[in-house]
N, C-alpha and C. Protein backbone atom coordinates (compact mmCIF):
# COMPACT_ATOMS: atom_id res chain seq x y z
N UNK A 1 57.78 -29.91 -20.35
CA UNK A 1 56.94 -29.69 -21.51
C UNK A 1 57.56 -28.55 -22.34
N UNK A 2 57.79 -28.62 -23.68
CA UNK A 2 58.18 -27.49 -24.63
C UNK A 2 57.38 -26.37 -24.90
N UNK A 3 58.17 -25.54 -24.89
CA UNK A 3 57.10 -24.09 -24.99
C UNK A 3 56.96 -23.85 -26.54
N UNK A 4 56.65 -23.36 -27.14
CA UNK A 4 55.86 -22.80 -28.21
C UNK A 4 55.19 -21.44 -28.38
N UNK A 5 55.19 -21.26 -29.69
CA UNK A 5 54.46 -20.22 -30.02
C UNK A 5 54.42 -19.95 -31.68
N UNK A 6 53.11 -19.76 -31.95
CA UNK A 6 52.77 -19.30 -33.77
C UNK A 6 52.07 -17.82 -33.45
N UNK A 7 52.44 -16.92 -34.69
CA UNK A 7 52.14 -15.80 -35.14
C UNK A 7 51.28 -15.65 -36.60
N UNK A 8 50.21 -15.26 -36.61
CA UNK A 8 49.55 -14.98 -38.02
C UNK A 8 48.80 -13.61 -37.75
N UNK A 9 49.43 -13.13 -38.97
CA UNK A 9 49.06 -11.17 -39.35
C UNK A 9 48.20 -11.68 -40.04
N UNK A 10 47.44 -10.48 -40.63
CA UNK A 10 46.63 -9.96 -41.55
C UNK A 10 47.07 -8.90 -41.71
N UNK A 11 47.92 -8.32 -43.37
CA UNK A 11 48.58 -7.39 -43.86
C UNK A 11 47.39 -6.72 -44.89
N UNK A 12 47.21 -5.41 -44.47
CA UNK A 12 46.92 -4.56 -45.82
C UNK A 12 47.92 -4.16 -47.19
N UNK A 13 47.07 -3.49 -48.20
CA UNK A 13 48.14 -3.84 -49.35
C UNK A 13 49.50 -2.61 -49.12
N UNK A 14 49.15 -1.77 -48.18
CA UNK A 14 50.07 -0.83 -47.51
C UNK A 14 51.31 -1.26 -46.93
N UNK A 15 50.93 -2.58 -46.18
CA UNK A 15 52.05 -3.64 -45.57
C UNK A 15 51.73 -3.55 -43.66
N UNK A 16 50.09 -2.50 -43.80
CA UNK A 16 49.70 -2.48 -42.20
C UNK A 16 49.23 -3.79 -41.55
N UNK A 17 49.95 -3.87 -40.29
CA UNK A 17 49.01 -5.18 -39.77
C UNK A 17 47.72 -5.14 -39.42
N UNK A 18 46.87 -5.63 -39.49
CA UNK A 18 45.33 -4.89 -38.85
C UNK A 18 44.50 -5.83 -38.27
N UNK A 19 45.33 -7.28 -38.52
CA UNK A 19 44.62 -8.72 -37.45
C UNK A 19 45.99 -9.12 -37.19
N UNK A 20 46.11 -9.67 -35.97
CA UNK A 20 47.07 -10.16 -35.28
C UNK A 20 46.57 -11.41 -34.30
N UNK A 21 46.98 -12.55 -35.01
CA UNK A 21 46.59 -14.03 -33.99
C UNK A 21 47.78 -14.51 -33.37
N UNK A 22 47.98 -14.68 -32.08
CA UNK A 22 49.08 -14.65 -31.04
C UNK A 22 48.79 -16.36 -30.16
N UNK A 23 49.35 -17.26 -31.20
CA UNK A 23 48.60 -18.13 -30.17
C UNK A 23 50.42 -18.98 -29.70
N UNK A 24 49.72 -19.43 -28.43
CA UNK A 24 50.85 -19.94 -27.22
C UNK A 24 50.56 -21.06 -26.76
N UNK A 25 50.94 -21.59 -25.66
CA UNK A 25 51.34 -22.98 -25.36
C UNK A 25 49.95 -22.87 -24.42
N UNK A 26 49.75 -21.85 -23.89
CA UNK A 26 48.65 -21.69 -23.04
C UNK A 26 47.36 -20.83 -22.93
N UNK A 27 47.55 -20.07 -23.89
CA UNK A 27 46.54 -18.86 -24.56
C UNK A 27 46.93 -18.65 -26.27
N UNK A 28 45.62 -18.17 -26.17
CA UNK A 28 45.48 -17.72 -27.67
C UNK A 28 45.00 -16.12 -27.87
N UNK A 29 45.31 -15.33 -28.41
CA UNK A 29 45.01 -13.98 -28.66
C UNK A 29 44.90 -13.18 -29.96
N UNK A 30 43.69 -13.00 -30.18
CA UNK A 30 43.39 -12.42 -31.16
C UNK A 30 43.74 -10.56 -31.42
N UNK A 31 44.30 -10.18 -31.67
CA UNK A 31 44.08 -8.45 -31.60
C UNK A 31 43.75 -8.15 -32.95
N UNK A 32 42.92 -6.68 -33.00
CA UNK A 32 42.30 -6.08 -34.03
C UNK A 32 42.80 -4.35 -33.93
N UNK A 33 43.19 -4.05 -35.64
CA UNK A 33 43.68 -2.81 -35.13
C UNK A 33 43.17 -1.79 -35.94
N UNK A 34 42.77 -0.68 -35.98
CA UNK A 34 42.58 0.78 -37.33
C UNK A 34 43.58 0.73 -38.05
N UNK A 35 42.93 1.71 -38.73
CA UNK A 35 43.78 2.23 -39.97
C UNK A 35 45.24 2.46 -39.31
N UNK A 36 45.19 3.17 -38.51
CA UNK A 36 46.62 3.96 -37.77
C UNK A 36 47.12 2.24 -37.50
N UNK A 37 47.18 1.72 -37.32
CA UNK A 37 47.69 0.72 -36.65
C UNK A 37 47.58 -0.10 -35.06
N UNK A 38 45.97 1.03 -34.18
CA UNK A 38 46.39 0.96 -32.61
C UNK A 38 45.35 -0.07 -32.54
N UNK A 39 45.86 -0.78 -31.96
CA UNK A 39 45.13 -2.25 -31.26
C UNK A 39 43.50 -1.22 -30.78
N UNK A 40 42.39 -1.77 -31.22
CA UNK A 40 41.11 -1.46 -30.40
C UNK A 40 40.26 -2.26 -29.87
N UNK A 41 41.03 -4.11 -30.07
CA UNK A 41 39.95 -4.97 -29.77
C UNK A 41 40.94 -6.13 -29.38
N UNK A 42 40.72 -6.54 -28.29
CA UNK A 42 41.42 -7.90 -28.07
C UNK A 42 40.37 -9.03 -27.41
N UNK A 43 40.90 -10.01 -27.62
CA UNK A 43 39.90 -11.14 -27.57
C UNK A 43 41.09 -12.68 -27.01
N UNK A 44 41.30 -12.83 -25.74
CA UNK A 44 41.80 -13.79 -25.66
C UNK A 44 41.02 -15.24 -24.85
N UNK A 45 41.66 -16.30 -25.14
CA UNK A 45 41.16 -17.44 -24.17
C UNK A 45 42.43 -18.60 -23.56
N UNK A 46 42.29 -18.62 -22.52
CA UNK A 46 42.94 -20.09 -22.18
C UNK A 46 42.85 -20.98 -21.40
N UNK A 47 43.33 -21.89 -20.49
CA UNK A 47 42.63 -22.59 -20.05
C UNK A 47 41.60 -22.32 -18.64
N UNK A 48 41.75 -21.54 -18.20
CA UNK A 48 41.47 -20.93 -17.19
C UNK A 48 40.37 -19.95 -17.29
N UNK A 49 40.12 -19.57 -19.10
CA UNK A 49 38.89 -19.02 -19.38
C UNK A 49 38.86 -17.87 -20.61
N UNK A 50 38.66 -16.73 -20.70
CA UNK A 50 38.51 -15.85 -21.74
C UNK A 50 38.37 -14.38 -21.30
N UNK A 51 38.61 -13.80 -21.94
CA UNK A 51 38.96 -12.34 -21.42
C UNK A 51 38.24 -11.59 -23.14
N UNK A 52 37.83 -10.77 -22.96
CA UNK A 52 37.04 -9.28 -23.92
C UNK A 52 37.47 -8.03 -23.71
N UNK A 53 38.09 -7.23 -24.84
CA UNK A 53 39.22 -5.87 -24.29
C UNK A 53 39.24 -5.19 -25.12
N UNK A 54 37.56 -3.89 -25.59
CA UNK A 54 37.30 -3.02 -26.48
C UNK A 54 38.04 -2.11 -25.81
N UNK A 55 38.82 -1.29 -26.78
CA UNK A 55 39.32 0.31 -26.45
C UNK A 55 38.37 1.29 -27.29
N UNK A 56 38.80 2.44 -26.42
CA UNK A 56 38.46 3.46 -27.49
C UNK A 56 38.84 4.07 -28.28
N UNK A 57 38.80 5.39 -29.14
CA UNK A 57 39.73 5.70 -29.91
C UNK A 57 40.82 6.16 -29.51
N UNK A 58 41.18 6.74 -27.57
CA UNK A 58 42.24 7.04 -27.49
C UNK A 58 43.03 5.85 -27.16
N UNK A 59 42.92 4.57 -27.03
CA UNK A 59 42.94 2.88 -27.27
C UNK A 59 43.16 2.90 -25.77
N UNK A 60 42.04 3.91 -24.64
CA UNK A 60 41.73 3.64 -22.93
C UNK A 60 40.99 2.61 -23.00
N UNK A 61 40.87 1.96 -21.95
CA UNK A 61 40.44 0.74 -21.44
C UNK A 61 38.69 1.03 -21.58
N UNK A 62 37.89 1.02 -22.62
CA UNK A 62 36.50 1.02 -22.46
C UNK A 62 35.60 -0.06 -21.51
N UNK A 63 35.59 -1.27 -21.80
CA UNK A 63 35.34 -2.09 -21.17
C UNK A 63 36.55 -3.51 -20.83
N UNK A 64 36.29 -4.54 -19.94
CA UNK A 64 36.96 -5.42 -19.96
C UNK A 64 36.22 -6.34 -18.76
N UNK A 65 35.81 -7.52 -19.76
CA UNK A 65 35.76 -8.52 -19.75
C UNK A 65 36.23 -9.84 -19.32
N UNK A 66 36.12 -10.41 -18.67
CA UNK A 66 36.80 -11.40 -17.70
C UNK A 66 35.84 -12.63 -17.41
N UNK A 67 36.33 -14.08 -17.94
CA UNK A 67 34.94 -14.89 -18.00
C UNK A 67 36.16 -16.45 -17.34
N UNK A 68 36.34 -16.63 -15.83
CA UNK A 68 36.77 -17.63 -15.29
C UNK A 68 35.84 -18.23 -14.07
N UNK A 69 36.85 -18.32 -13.11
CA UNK A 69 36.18 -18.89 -11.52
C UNK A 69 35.98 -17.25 -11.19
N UNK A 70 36.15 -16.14 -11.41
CA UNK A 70 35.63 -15.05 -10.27
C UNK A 70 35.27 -14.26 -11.85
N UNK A 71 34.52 -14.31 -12.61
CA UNK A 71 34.54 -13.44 -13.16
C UNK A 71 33.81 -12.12 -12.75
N UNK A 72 33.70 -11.11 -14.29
CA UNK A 72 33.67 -9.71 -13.69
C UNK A 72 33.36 -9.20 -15.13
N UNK A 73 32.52 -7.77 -15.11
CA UNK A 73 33.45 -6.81 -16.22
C UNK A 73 33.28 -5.37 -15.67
N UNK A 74 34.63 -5.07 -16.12
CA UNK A 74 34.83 -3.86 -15.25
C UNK A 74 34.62 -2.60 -16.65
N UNK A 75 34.01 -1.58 -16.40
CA UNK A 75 33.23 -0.37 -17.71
C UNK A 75 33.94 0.88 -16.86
N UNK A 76 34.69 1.63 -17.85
CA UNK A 76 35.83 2.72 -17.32
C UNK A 76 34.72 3.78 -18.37
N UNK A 77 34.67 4.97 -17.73
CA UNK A 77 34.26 6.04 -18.84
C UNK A 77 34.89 7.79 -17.82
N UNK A 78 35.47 7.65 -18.64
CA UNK A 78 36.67 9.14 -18.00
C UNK A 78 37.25 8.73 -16.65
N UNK A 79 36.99 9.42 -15.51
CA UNK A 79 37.30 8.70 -14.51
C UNK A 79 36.96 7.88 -13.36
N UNK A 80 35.44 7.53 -14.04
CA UNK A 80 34.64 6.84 -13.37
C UNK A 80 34.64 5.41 -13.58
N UNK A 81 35.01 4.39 -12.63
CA UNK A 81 35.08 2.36 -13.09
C UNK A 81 34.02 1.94 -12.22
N UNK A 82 33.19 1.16 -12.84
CA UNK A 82 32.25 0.32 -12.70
C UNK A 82 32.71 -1.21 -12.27
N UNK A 83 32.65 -2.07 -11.20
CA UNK A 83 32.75 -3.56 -11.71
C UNK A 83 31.54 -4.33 -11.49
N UNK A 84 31.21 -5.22 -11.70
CA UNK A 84 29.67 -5.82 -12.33
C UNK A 84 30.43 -7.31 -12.04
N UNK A 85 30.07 -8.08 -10.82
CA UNK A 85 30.09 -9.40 -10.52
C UNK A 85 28.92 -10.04 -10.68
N UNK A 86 28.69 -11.47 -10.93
CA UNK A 86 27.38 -12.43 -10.84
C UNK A 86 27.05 -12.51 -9.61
């Protein structure tokens, strides 16, 4: 089977990227970024399921999201991780 892959930005009139759609032969990925440019939001799916990936402003792992056969979401706040199964 041939592999693949398409890329679509979203450019400000600056020339910043600030949406980024990453899609593949087997996933698709959305990223979202600030002003500065740092990724704070990712959003992927594929066949196997979907994943949710807010950062914070230092772009640390705030939460993450995980939606397959074992899902989970695991909540980080300084050095304390939470995971949260069904």
């Amino acid at each position: 089977m041939p592999h693949w892959r398409a890329q679509l930005n979203s450019w400000t009139a600056v020339g910043q990227v600030r949406a980024q759609l990453d899609v593949q032969e087997a996933s698709v990925v959305l990223s979202l970024r600030d002003a500065d440019g740092q990724i704070h939001v990712k959003l992927a799916v594929s066949k196997d399921g979907s994943g949710l990936l807010p950062l914070d402003e230092s772009t640390k792992l705030g939460v993450h999201m995980l939606v397959h056969e074992e899902s989970s979401i695991t909540v980080r706040q300084g050095g304390h991780t939470k995971q949260l199964r069904p």
